[in-house]
N, C-alpha and C. Protein backbone atom coordinates (compact mmCIF):
# COMPACT_ATOMS: atom_id res chain seq x y z
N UNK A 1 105.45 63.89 94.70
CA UNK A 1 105.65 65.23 95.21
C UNK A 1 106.96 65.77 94.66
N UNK A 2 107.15 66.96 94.22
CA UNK A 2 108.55 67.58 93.93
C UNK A 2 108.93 69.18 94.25
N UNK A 3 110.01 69.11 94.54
CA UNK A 3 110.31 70.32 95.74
C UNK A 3 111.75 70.76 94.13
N UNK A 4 111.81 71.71 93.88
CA UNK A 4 112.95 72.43 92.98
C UNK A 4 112.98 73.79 93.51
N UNK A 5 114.42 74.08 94.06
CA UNK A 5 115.00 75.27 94.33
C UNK A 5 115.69 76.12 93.13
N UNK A 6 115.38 76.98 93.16
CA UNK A 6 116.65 77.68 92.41
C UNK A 6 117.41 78.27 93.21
N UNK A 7 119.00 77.69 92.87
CA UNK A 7 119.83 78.50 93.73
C UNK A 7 120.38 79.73 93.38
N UNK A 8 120.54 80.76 94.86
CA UNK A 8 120.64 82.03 94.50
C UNK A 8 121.44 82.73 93.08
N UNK A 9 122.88 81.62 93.45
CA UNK A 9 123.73 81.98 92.02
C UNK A 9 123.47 81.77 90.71
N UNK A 10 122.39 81.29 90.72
CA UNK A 10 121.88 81.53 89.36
C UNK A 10 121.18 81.83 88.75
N UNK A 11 120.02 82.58 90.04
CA UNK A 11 119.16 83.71 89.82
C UNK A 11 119.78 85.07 90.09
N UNK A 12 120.70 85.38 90.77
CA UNK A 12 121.87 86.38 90.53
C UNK A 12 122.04 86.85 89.39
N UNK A 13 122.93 86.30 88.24
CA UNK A 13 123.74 86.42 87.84
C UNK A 13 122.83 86.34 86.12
N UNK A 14 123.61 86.84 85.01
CA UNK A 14 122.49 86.62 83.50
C UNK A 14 122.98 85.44 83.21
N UNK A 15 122.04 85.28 82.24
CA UNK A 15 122.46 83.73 81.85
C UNK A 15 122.37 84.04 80.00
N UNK A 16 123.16 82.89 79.80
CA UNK A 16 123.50 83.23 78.64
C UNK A 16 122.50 82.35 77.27
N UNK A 17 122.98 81.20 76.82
CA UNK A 17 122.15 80.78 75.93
C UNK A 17 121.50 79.80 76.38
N UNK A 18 120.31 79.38 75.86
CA UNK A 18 119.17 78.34 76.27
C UNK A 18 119.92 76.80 76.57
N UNK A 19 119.91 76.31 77.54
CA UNK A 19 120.36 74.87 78.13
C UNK A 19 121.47 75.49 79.31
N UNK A 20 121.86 77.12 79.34
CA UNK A 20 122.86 76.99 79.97
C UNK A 20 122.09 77.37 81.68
N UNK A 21 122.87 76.49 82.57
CA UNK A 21 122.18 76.43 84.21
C UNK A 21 121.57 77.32 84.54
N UNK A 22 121.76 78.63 84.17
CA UNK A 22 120.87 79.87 85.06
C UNK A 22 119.41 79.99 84.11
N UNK A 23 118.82 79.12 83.40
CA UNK A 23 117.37 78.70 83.05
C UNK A 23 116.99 77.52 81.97
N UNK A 24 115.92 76.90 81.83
CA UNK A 24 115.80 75.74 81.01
C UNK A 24 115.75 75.93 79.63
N UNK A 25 114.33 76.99 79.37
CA UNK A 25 114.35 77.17 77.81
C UNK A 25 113.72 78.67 77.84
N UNK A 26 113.70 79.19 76.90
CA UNK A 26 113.05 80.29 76.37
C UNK A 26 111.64 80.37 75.77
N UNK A 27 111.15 80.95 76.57
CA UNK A 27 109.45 80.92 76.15
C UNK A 27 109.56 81.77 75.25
N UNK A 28 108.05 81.49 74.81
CA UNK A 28 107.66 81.73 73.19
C UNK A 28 107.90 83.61 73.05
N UNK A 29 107.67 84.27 74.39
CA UNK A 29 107.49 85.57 74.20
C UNK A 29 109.01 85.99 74.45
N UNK A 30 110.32 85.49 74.29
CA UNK A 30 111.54 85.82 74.80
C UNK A 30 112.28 85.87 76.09
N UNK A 31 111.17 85.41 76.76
CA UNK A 31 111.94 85.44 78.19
C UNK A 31 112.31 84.31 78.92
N UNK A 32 113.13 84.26 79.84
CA UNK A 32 113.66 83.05 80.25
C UNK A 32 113.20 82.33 81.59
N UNK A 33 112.96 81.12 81.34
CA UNK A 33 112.08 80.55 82.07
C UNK A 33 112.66 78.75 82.85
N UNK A 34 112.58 78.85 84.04
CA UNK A 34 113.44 78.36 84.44
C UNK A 34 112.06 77.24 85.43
N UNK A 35 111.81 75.78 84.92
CA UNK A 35 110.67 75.27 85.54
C UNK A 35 111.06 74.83 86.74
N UNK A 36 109.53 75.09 87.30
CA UNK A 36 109.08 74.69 88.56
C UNK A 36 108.13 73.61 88.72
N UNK A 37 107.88 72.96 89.38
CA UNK A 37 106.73 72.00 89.97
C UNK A 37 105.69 72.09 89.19
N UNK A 38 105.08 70.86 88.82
CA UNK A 38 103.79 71.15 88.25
C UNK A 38 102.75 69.83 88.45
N UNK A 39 102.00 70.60 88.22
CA UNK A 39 100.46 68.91 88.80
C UNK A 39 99.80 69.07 87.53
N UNK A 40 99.06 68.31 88.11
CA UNK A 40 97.79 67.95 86.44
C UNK A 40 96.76 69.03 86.42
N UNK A 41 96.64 69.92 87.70
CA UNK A 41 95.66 71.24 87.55
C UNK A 41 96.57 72.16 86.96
N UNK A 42 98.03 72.40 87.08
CA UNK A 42 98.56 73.38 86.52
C UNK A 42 99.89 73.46 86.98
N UNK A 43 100.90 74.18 86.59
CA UNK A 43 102.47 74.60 86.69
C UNK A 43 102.98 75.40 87.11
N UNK A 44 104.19 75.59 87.71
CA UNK A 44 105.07 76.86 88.12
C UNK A 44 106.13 77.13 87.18
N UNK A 45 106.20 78.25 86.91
CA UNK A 45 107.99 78.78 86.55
C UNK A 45 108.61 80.18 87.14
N UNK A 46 109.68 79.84 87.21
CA UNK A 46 110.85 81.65 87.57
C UNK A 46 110.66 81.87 86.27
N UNK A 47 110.65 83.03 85.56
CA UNK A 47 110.61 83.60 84.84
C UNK A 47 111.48 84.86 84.88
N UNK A 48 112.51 85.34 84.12
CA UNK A 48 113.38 86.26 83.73
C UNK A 48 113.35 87.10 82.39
N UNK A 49 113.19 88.62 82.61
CA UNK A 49 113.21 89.13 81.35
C UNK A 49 114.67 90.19 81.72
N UNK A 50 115.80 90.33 81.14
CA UNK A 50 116.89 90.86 81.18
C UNK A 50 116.65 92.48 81.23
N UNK A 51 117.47 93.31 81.67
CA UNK A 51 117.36 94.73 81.87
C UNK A 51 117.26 95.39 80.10
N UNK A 52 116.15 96.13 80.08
CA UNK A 52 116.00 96.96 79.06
C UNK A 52 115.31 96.27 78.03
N UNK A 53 115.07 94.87 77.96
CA UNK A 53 114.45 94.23 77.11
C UNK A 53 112.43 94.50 77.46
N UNK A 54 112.02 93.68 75.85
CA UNK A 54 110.60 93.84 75.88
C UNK A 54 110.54 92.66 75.16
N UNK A 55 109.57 91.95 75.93
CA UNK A 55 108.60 90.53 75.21
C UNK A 55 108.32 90.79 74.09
N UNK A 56 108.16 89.71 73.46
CA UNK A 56 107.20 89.90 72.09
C UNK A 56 105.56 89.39 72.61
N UNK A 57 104.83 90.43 71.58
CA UNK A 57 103.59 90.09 72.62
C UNK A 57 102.80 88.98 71.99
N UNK A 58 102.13 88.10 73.05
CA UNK A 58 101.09 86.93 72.84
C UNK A 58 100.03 86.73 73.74
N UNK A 59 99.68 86.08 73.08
CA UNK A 59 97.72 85.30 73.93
C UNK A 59 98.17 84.03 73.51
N UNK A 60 97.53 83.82 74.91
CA UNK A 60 97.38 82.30 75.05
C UNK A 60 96.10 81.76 74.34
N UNK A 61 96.36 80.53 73.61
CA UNK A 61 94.95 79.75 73.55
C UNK A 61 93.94 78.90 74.12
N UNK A 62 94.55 78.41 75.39
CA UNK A 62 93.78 77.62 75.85
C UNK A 62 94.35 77.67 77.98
N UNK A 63 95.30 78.30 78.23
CA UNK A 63 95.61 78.42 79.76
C UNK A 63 95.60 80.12 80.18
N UNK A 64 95.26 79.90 81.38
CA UNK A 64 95.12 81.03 82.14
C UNK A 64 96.78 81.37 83.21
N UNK A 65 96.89 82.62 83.59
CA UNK A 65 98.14 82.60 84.54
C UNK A 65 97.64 83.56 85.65
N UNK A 66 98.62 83.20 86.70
CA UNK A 66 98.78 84.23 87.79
C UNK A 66 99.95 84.53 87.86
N UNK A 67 100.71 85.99 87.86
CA UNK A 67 101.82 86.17 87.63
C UNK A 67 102.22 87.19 89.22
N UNK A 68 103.30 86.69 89.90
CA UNK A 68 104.10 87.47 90.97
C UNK A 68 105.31 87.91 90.90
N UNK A 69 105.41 89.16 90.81
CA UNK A 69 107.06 89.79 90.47
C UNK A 69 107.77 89.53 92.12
N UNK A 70 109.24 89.47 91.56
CA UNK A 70 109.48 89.11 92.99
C UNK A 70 111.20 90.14 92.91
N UNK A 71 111.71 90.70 91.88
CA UNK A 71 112.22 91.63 91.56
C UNK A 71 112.63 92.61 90.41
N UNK A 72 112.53 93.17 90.36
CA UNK A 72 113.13 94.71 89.45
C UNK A 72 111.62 95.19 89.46
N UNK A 73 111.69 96.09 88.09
CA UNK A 73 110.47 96.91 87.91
C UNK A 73 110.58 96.71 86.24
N UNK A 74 109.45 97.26 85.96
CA UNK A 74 108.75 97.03 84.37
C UNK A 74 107.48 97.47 84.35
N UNK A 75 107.12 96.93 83.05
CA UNK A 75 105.49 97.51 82.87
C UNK A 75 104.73 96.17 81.87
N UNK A 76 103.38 96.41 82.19
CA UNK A 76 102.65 94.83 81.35
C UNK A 76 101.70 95.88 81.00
N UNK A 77 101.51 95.22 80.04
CA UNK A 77 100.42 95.80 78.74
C UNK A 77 99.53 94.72 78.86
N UNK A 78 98.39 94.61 78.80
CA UNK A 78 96.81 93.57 78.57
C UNK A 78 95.95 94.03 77.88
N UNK A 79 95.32 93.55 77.04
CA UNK A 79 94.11 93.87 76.45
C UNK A 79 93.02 92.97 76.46
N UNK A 80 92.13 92.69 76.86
CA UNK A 80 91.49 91.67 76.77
C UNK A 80 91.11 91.15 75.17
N UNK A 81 90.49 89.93 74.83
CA UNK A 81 89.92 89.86 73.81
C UNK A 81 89.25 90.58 72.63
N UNK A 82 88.16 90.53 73.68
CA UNK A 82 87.24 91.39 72.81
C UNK A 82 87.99 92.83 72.74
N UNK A 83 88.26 93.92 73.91
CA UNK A 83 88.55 94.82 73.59
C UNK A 83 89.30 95.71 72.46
N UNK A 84 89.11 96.84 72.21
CA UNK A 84 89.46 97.75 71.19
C UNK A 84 91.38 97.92 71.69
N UNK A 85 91.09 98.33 73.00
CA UNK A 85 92.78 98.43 73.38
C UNK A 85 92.86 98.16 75.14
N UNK A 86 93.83 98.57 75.24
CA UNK A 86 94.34 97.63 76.76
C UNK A 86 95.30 98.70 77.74
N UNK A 87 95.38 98.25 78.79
CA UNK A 87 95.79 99.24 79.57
C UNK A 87 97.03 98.65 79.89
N UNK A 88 98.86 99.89 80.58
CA UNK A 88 99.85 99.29 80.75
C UNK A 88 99.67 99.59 82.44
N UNK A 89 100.03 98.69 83.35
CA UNK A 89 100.61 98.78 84.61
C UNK A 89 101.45 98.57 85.04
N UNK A 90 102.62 99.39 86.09
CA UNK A 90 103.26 99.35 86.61
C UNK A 90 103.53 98.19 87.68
N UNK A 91 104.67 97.43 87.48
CA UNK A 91 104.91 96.23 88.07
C UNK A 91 106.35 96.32 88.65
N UNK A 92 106.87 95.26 90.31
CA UNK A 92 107.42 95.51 91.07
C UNK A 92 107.50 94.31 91.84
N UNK A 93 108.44 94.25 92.21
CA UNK A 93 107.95 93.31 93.59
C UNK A 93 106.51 93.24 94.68
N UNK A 94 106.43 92.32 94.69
CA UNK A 94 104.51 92.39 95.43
C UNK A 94 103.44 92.06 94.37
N UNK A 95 104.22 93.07 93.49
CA UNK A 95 103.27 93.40 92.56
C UNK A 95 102.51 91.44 91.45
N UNK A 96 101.13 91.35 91.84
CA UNK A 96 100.21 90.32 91.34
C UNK A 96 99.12 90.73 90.59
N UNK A 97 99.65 89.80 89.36
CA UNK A 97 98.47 90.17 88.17
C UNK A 97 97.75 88.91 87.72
N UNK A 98 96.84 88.89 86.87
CA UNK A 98 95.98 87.64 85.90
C UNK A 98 96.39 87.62 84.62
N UNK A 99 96.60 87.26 83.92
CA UNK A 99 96.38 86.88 82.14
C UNK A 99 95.10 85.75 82.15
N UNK A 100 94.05 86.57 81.67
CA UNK A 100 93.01 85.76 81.72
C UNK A 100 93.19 84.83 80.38
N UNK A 101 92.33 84.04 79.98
CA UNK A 101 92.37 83.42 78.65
C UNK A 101 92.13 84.11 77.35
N UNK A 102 92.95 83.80 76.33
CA UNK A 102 92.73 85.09 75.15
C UNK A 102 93.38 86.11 75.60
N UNK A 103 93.67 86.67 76.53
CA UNK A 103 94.31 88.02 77.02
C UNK A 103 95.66 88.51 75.72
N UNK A 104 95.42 89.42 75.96
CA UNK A 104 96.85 89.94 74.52
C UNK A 104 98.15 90.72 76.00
N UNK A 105 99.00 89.82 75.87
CA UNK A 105 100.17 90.72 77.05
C UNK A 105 101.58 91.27 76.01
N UNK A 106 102.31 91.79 76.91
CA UNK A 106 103.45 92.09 76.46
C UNK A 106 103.98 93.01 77.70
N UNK A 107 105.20 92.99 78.32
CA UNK A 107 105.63 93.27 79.09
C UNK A 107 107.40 94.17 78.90
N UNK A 108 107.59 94.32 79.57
CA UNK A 108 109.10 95.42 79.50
C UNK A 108 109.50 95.43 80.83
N UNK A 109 111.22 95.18 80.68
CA UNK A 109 111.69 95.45 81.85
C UNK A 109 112.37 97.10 81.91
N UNK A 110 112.19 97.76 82.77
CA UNK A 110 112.27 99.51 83.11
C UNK A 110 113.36 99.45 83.81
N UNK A 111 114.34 98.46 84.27
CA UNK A 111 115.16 98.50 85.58
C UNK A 111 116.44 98.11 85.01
N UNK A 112 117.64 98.25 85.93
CA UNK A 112 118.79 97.82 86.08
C UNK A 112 118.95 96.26 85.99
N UNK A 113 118.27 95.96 86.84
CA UNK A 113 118.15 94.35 86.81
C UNK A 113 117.60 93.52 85.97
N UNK A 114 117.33 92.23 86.35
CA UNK A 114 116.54 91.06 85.95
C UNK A 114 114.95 91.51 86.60
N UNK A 115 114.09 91.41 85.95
CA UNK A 115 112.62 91.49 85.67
C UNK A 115 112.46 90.21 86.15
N UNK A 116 111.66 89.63 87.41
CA UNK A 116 111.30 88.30 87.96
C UNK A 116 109.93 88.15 88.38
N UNK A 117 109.87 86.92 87.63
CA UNK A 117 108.55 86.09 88.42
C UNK A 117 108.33 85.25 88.43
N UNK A 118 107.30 84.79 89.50
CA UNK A 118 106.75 83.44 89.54
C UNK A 118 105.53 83.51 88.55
N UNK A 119 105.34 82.89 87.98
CA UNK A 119 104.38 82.41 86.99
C UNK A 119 103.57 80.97 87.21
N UNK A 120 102.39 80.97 87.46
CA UNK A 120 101.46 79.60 87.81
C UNK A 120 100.58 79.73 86.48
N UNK A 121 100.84 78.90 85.49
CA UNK A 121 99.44 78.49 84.54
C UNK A 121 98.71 77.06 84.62
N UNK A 122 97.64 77.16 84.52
CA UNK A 122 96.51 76.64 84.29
C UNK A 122 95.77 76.34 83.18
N UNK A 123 95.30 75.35 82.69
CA UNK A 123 95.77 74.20 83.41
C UNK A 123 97.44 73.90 82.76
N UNK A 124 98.57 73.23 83.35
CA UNK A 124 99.90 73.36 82.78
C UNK A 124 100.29 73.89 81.17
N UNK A 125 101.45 74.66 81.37
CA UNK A 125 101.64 74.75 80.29
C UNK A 125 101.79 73.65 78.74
N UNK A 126 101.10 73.50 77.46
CA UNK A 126 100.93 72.40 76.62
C UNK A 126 102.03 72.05 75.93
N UNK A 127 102.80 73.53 75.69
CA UNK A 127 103.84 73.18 74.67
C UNK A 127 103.99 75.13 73.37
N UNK A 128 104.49 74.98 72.69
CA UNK A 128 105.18 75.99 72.21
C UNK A 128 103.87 76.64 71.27
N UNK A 129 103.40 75.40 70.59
CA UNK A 129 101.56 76.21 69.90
C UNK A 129 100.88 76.91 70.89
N UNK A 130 101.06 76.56 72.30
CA UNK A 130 100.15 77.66 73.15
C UNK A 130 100.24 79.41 73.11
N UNK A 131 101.28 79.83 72.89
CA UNK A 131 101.36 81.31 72.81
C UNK A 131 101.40 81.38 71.06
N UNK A 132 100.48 82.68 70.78
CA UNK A 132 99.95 83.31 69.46
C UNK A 132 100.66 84.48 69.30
N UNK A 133 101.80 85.07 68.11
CA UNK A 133 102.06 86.13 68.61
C UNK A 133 100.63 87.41 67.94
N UNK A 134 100.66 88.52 68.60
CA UNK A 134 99.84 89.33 68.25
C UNK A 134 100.21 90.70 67.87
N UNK A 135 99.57 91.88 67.80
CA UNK A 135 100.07 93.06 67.72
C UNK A 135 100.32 93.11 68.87
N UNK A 136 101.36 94.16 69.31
CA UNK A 136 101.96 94.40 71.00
C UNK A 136 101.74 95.88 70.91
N UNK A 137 102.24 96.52 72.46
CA UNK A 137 102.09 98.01 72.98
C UNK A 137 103.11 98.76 72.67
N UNK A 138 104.74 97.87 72.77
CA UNK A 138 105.75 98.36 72.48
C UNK A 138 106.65 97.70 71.32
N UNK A 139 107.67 98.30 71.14
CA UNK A 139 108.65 97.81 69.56
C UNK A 139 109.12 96.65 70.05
N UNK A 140 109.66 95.57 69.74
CA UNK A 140 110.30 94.57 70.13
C UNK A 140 111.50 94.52 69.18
């Protein structure tokens, strides 16, 4: 069983380069990602995208996510697979979305703050070949 807190001061505050305490490593799409608990069905992470920044956009190849903002505001872009193009929604605290499999995302933080979430993929995340980058909605 494993229980990991993040403490407030270092979800507060920015963090600077990859290894330093306020997150672990930097995911493939630029944002900072700070792990959580994970089982053999699937994983948690905090996830941080800094004020004014935008992901670089990717699809996954082989895991699915559920994503929960838990502060600032931004916007996520999706397209599904197959589709021609994709729609952007407004995201917030509360605010719960899917990245289905194949999904094309890319996201932006709109706010003053840190852009936050909990992030659960399925089945766990594999490693750094899992995200593809693709065409995105916005400039990176």
């Amino acid at each position: 069983m494993q229980t990991r807190r993040i403490p407030d001061q270092l979800v507060d505050r920015p963090a600077g380069e990859a290894g330093d305490p306020g997150y672990d490593t930097l995911a493939p799409d630029g944002s900072r990602i700070r792990l959580l608990p994970a089982l053999e069905g699937g994983s948690m992470v905090h996830c941080s995208l800094a004020s004014n920044q935008v992901s670089i956009p990717v699809r996954h190849r082989t895991v699915e996510e559920i994503w929960y903002f838990l502060r600032g505001t931004g916007e996520l872009w999706r397209k599904p697979a197959e589709a021609a193009s994709g729609a952007v929604v407004a995201v917030g605290p509360g605010t719960a979305v899917d990245i289905p499999l194949g999904t094309h995302f890319q996201f932006r933080n709109t706010g003053a703050g840190p852009l936050e979430i909990v992030i659960v993929t399925m089945p766990p995340w594999p490693g750094e070949d899992e995200a593809v980058p693709v065409p995105g909605f916005w400039e990176t």
